[in-house]
C-alpha atoms as a PDB file:
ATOM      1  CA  UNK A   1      34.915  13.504  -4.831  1.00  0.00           C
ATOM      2  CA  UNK A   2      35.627   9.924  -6.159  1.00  0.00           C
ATOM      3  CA  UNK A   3      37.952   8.701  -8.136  1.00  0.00           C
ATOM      4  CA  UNK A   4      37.200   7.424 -11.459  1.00  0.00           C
ATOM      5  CA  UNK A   5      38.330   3.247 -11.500  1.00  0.00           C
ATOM      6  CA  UNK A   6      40.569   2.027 -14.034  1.00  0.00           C
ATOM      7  CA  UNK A   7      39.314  -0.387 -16.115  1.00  0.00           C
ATOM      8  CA  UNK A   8      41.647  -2.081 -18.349  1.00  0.00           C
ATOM      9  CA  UNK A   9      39.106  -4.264 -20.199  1.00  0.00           C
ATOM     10  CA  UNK A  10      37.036  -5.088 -23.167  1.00  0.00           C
ATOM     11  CA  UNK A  11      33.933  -5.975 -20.896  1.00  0.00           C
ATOM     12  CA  UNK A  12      30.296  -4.557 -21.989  1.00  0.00           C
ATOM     13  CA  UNK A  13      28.911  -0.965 -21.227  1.00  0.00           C
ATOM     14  CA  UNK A  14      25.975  -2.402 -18.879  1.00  0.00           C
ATOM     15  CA  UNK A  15      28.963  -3.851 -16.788  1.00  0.00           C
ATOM     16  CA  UNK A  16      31.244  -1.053 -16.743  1.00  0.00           C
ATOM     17  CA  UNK A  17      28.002   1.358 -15.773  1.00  0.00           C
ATOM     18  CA  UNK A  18      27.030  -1.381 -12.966  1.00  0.00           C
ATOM     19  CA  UNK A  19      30.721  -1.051 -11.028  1.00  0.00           C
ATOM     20  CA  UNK A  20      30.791   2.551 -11.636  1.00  0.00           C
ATOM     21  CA  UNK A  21      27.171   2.630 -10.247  1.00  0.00           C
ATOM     22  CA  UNK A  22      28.312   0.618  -7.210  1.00  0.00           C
ATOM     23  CA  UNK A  23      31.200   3.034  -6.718  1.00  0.00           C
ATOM     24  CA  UNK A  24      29.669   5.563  -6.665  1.00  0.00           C
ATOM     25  CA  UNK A  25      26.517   4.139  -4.532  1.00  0.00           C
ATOM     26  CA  UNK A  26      28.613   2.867  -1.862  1.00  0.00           C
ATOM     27  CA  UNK A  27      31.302   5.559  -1.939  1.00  0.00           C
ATOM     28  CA  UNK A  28      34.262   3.379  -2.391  1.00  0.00           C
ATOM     29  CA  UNK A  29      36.918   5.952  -3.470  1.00  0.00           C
ATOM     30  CA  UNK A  30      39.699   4.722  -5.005  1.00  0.00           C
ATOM     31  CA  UNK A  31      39.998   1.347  -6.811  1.00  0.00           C
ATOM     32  CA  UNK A  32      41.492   0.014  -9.897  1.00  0.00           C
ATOM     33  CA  UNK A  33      40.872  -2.737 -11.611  1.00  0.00           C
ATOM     34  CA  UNK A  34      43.893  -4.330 -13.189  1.00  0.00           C
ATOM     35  CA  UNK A  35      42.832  -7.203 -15.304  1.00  0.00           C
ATOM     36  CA  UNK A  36      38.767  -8.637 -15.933  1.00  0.00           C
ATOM     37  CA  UNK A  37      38.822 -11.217 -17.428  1.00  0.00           C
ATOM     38  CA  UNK A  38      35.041 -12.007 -18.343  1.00  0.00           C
ATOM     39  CA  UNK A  39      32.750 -15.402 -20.500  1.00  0.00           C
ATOM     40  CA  UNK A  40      29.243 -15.312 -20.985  1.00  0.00           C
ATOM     41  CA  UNK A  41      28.155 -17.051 -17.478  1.00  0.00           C
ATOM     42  CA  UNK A  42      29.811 -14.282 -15.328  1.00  0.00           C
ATOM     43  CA  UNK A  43      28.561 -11.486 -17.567  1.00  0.00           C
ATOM     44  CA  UNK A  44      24.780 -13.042 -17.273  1.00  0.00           C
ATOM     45  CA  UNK A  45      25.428 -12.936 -13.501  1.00  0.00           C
ATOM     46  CA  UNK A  46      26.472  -8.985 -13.392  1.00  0.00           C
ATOM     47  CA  UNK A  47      23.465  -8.055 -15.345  1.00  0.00           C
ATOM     48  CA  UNK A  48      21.473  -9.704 -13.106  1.00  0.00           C
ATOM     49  CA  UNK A  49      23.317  -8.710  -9.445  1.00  0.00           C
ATOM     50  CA  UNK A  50      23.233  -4.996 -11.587  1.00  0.00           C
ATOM     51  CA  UNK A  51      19.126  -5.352 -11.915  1.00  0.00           C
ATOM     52  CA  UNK A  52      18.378  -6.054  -8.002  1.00  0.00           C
ATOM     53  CA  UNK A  53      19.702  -2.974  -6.191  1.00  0.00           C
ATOM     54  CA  UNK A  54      18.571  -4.546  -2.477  1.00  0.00           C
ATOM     55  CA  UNK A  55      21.367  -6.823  -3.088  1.00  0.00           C
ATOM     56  CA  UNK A  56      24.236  -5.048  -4.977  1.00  0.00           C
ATOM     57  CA  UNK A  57      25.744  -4.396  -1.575  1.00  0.00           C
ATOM     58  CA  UNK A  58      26.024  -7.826  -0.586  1.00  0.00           C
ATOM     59  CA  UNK A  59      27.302  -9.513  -3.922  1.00  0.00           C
ATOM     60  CA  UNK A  60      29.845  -6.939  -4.475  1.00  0.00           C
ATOM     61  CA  UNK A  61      31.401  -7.900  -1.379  1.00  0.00           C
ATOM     62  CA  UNK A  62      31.158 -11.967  -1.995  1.00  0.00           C
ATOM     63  CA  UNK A  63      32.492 -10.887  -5.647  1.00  0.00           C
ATOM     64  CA  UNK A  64      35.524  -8.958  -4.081  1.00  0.00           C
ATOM     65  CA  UNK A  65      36.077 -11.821  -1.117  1.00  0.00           C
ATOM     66  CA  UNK A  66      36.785 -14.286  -4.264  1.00  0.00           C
ATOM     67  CA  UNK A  67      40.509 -15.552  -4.260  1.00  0.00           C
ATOM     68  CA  UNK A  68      41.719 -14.625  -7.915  1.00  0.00           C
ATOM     69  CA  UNK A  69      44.975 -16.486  -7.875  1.00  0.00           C
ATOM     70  CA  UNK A  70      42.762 -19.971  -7.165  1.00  0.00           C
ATOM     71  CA  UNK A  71      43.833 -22.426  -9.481  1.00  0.00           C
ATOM     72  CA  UNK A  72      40.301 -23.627  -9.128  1.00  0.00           C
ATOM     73  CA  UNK A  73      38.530 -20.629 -10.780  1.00  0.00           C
ATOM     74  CA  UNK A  74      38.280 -21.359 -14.359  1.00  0.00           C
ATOM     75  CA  UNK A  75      38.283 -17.036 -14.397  1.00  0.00           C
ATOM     76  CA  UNK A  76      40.698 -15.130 -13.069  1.00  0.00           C
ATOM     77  CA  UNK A  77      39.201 -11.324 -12.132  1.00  0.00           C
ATOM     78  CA  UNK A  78      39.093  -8.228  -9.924  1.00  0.00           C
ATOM     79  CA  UNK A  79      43.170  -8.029  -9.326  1.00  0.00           C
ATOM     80  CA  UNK A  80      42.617  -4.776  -7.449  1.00  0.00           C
ATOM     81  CA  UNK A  81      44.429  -2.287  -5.439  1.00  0.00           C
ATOM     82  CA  UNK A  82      42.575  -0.732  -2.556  1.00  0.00           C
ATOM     83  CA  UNK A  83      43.843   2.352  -0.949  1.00  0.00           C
END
């Protein structure tokens, strides 16, 4: 059974139903995400990764590969614990 993710956010329904989609899709069991911080640009860009399912897989990843504690991101998002 998998885990339900923590979310400690005020992000938008569509987006919180697109990660628990992908969890759930892609079986990733336990995650929690500690702080999202989101602006209109990288909200645009879930609902669109969210709309093409042949790519969901591949995005997720690149998302989750990002370096958070870049000084060079203007966002910083997806802290997470993996276990």
């Amino acid at each position: 059974k998998l885990s339900t993710p923590t979310v400690k956010s005020t992000i938008p329904n569509q987006i919180c139903n697109g990660i628990n989609y992908i969890l759930t899709r892609f079986q990733i069991e336990k995650i929690v995400f500690k702080s999202i911080l989101i602006d209109e640009m990288f909200m645009s860009m879930f609902v669109r990764i969210f709309s093409n399912i042949n790519k969901l897989q591949l995005v997720f990843s690149k998302i989750f590969l990002v370096d958070s504690n870049s000084q060079d991101h203007t966002l910083r998002f997806f802290q997470w614990i993996v276990s």
